[in-house]
C-alpha atoms as a PDB file:
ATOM      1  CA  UNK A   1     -80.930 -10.557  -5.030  1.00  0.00           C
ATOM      2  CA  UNK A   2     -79.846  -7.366  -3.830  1.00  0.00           C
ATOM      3  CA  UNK A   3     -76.750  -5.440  -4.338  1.00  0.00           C
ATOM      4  CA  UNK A   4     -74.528  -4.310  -2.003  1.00  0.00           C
ATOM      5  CA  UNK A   5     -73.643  -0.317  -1.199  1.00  0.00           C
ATOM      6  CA  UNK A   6     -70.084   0.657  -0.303  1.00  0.00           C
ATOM      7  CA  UNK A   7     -70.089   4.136   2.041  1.00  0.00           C
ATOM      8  CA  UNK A   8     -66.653   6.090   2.525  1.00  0.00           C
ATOM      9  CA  UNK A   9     -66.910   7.465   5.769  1.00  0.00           C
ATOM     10  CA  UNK A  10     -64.947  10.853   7.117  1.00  0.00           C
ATOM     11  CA  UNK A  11     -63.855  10.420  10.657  1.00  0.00           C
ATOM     12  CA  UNK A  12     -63.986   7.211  11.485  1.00  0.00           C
ATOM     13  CA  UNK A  13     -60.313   6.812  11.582  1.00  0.00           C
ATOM     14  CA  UNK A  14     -60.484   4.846  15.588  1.00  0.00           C
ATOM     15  CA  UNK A  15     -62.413   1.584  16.285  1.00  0.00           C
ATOM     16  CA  UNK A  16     -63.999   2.315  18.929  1.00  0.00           C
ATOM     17  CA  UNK A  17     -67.608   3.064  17.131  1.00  0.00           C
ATOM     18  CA  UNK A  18     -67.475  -0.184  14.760  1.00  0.00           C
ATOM     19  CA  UNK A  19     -69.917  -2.475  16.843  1.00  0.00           C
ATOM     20  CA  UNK A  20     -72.677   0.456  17.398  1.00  0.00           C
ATOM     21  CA  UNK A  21     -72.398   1.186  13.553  1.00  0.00           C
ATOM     22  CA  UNK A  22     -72.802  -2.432  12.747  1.00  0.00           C
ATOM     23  CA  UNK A  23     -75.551  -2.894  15.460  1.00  0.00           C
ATOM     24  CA  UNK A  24     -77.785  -0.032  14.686  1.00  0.00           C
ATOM     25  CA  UNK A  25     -77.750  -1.005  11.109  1.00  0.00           C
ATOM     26  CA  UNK A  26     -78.620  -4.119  11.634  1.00  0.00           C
ATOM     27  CA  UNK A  27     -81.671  -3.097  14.199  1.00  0.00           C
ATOM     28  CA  UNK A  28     -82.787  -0.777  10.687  1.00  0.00           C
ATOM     29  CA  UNK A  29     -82.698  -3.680   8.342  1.00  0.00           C
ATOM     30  CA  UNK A  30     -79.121  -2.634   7.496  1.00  0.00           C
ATOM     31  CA  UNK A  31     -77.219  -5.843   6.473  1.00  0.00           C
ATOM     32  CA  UNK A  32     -72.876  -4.906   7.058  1.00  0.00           C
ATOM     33  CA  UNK A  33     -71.121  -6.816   5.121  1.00  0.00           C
ATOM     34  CA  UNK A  34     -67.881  -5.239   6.192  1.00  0.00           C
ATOM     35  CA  UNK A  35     -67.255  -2.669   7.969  1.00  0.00           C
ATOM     36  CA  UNK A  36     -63.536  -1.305   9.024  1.00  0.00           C
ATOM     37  CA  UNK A  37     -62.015   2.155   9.308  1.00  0.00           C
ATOM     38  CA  UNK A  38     -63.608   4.978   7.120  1.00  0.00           C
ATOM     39  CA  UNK A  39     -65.276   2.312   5.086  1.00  0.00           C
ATOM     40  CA  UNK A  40     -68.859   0.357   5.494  1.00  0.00           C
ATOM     41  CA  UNK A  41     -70.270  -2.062   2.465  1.00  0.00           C
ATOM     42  CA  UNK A  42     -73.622  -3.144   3.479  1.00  0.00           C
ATOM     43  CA  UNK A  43     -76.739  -4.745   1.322  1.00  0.00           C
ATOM     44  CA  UNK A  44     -80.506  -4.884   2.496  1.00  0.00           C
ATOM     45  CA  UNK A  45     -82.848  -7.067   0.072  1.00  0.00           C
ATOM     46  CA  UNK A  46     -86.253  -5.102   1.133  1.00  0.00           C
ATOM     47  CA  UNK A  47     -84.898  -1.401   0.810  1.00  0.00           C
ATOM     48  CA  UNK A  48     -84.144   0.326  -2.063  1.00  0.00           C
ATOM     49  CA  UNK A  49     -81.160   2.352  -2.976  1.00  0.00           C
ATOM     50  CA  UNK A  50     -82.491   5.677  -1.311  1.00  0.00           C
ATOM     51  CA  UNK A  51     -84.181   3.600   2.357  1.00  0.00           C
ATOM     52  CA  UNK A  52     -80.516   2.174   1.998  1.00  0.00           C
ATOM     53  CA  UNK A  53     -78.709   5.215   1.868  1.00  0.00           C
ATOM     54  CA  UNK A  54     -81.124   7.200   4.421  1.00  0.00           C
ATOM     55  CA  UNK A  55     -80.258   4.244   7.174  1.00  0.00           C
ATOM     56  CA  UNK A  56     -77.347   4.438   6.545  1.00  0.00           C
ATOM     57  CA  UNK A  57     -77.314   8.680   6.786  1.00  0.00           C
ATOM     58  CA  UNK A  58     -79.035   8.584   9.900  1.00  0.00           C
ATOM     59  CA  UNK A  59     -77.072   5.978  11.878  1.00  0.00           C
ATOM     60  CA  UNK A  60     -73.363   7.476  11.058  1.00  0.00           C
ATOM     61  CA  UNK A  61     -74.380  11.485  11.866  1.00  0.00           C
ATOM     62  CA  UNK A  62     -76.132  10.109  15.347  1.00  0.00           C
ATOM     63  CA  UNK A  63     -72.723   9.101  15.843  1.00  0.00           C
ATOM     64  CA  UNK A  64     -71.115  11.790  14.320  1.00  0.00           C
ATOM     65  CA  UNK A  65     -69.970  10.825  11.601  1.00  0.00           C
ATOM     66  CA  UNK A  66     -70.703  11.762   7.892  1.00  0.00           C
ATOM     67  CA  UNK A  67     -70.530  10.104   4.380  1.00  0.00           C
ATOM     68  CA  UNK A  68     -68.022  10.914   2.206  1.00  0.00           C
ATOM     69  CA  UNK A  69     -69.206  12.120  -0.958  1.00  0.00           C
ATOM     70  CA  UNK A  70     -66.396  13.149  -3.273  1.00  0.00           C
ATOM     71  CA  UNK A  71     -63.391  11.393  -4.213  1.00  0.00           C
ATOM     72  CA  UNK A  72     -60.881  14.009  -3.021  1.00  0.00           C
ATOM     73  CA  UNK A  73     -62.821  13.278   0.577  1.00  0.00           C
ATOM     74  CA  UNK A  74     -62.516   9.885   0.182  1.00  0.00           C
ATOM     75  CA  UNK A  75     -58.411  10.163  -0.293  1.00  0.00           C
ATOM     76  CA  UNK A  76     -58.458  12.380   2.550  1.00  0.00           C
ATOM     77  CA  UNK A  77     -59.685   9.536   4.722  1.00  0.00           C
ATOM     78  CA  UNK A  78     -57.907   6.845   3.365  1.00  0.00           C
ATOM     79  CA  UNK A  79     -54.900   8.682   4.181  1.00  0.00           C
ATOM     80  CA  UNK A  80     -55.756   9.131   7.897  1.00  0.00           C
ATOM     81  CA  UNK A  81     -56.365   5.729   7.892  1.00  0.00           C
ATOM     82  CA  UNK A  82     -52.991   4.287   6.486  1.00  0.00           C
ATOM     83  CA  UNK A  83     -51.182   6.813   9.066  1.00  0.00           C
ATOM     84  CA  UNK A  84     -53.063   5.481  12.191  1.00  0.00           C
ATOM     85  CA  UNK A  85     -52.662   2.109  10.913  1.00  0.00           C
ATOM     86  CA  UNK A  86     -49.302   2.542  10.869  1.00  0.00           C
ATOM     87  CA  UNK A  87     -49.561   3.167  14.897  1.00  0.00           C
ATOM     88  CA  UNK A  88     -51.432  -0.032  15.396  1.00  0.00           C
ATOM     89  CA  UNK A  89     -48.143  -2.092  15.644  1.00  0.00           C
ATOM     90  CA  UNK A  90     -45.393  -0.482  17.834  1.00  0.00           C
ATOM     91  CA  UNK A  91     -41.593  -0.772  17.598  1.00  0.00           C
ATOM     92  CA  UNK A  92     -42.658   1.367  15.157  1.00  0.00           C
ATOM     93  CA  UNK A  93     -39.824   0.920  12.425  1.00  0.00           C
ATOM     94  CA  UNK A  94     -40.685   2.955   9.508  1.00  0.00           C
ATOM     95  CA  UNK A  95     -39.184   1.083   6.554  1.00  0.00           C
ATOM     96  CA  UNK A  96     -40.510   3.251   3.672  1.00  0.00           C
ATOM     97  CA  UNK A  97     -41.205   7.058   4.009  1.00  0.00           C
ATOM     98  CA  UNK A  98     -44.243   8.002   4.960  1.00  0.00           C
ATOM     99  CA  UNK A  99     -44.479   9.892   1.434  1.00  0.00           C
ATOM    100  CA  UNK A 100     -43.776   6.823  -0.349  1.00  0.00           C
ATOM    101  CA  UNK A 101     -46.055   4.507   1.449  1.00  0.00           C
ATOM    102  CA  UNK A 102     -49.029   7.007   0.875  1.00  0.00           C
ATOM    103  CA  UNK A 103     -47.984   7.363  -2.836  1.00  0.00           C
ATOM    104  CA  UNK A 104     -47.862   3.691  -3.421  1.00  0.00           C
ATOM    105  CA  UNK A 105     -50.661   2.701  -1.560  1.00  0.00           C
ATOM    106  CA  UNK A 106     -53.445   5.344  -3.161  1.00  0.00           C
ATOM    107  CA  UNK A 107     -51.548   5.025  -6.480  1.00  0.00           C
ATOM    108  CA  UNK A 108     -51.004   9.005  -6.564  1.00  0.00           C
ATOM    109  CA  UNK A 109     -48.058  11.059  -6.329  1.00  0.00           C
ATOM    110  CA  UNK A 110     -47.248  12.159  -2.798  1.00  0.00           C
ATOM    111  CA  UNK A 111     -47.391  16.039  -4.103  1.00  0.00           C
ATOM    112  CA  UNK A 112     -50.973  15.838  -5.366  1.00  0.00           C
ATOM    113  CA  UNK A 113     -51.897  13.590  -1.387  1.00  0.00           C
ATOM    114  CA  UNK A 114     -49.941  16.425   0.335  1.00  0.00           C
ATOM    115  CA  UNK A 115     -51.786  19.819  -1.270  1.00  0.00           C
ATOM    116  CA  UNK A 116     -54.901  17.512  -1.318  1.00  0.00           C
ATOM    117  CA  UNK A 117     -55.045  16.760   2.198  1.00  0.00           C
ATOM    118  CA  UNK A 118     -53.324  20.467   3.247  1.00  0.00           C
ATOM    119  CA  UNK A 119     -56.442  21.616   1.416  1.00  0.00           C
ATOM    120  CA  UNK A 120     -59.125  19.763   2.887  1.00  0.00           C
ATOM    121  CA  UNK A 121     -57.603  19.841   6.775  1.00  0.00           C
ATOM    122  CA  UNK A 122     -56.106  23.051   6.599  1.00  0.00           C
ATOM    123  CA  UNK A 123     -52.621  21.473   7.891  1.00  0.00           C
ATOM    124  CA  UNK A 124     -49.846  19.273   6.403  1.00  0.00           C
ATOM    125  CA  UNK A 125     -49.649  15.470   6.013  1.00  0.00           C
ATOM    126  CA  UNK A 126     -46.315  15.652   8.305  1.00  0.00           C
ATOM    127  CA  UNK A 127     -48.116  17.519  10.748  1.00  0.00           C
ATOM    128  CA  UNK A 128     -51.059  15.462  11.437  1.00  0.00           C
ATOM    129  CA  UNK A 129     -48.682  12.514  11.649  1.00  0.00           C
ATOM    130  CA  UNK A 130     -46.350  14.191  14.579  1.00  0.00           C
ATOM    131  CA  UNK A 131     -50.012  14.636  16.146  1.00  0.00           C
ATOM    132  CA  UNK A 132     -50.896  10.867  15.806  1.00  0.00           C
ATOM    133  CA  UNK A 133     -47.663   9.748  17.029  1.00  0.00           C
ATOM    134  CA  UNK A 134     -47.831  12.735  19.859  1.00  0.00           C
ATOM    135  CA  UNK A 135     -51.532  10.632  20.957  1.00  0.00           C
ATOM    136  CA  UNK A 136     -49.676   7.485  21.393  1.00  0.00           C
ATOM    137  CA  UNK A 137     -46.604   8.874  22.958  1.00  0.00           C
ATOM    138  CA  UNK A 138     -49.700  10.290  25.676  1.00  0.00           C
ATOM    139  CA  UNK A 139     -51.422   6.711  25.494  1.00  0.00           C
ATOM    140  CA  UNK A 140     -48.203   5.395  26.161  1.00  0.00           C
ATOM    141  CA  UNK A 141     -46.995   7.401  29.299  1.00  0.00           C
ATOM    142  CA  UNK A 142     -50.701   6.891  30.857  1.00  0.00           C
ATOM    143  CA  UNK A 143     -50.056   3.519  31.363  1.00  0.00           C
ATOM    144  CA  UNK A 144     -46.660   3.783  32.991  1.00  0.00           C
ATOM    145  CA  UNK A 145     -45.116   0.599  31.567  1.00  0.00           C
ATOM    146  CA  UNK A 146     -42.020   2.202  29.358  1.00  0.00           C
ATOM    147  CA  UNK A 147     -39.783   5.100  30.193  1.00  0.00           C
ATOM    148  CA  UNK A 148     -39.636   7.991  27.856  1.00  0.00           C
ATOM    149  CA  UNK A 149     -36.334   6.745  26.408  1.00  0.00           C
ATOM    150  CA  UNK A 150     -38.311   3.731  25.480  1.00  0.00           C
ATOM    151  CA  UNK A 151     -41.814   5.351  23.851  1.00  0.00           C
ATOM    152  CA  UNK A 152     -38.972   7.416  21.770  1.00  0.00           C
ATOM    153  CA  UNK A 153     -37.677   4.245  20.742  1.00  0.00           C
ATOM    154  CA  UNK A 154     -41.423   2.429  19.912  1.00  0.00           C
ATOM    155  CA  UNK A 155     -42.748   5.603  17.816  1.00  0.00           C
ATOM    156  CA  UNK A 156     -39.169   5.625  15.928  1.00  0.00           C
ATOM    157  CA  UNK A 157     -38.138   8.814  17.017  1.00  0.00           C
ATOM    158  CA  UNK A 158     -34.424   9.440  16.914  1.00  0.00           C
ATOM    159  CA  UNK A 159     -33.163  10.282  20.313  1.00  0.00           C
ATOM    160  CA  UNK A 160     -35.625  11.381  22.999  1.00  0.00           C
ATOM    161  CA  UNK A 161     -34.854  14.846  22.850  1.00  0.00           C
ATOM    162  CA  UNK A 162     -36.341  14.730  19.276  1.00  0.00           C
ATOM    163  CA  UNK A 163     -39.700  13.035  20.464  1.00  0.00           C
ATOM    164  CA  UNK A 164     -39.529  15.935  24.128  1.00  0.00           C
ATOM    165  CA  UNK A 165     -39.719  18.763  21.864  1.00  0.00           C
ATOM    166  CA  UNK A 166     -42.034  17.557  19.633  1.00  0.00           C
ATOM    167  CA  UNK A 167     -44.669  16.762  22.551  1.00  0.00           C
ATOM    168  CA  UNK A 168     -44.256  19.983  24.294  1.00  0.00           C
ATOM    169  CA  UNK A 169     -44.556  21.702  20.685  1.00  0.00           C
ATOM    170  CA  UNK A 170     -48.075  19.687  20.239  1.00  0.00           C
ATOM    171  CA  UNK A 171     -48.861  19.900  23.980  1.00  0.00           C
ATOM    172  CA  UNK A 172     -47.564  22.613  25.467  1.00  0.00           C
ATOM    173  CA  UNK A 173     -45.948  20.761  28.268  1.00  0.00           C
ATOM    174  CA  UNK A 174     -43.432  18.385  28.726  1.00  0.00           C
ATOM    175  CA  UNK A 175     -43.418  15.022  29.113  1.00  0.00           C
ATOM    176  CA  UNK A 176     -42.615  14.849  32.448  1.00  0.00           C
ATOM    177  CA  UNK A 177     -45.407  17.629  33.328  1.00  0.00           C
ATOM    178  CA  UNK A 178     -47.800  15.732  31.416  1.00  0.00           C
ATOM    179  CA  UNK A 179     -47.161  12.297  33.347  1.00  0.00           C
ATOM    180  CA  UNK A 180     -46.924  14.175  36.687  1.00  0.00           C
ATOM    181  CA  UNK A 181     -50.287  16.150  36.147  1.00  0.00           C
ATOM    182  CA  UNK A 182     -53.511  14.248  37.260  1.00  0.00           C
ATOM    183  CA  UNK A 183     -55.344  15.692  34.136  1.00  0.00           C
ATOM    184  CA  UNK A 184     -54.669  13.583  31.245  1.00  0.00           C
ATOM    185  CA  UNK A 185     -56.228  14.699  28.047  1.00  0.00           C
ATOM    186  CA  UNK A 186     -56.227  12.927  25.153  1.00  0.00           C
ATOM    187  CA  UNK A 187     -57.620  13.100  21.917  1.00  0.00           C
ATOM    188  CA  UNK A 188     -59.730  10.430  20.064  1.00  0.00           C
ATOM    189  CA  UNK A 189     -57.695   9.949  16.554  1.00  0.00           C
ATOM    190  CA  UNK A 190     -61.205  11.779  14.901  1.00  0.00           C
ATOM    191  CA  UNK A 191     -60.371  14.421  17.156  1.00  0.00           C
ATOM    192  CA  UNK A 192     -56.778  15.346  16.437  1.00  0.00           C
ATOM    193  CA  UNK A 193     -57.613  17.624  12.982  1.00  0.00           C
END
């Protein structure tokens, strides 16, 4: 019986590469076990450890991506991953700092997380987060459904002057500009560091 392998993965932070992963695993030999953001567990009973690992090498950096070898990296990831997460499900209604929720959930002080991650991405935790919720304010005015009043109120912003300045800060235009203009550019979440 074989054992399973459990890959940390650095930028996989969006969903939109799961299937691929799992399928071109699968056509090496690759058995996924699970498979969800930044993190694949897989097992294959006729390859060793190192046919194993090289499958599994070769299918993340065709698609751009790259295993995460130390544990600092590994945090790193895990905190992109609780942040987007926390996008997943909008009203957004923050309940617990983002600090705390990051300290509790990695079981680390949010001081060691912060000059962790400021070290590895070469910006702040609070920074990459008004990016992330920036993206979805952008995903959110593409598809027209909500006035601007209302994506302020979804991403838990305090007034919608607060969530205006912030996205012409990150995007250099406002709101308004940026629904009027037919050149809407986004980033992927991977993309946004």
């Amino acid at each position: 019986m074989s054992k399973s392998k459990e890959f940390w993965i650095k930028n996989m932070v969006c969903n939109r590469c799961l299937k691929v992963i799992k399928q071109e695993l699968q056509e090496l030999g690759v058995t996924v076990l699970s498979l969800e953001l930044g993190r694949l567990l897989v097992e294959a009973p006729k390859k060793t450890k190192n046919e194993i690992i090289d499958a599994v090498t070769t299918v993340l950096h065709a698609n751009d991506f790259e295993i995460v070898h130390s544990e600092e990296e590994m945090l790193v990831e895990r905190m992109k991953i609780i942040l987007i997460e926390q996008l997943q499900e909008l009203p957004l209604h923050i309940k617990v700092k983002t600090s705390e929720l990051l300290a509790s959930s990695l079981h680390k002080d949010y001081k060691t997380l912060s000059k962790l991650f400021s070290a590895n991405e070469q910006t702040t935790l609070e920074k990459y987060f008004i990016k992330l919720k920036i993206e979805k304010a952008k995903e959110l005015i593409q598809l027209k459904q909500h006035t601007f009043s209302d994506i302020g109120y979804l991403l838990d912003y305090s007034s919608v002057n607060h969530l205006s300045r912030q996205f012409k800060e990150v995007v250099g235009m406002s709101m308004t500009d940026y629904k009027n203009t037919g050149n809407w550019k986004r980033n992927f979440y991977d993309e946004i560091i």
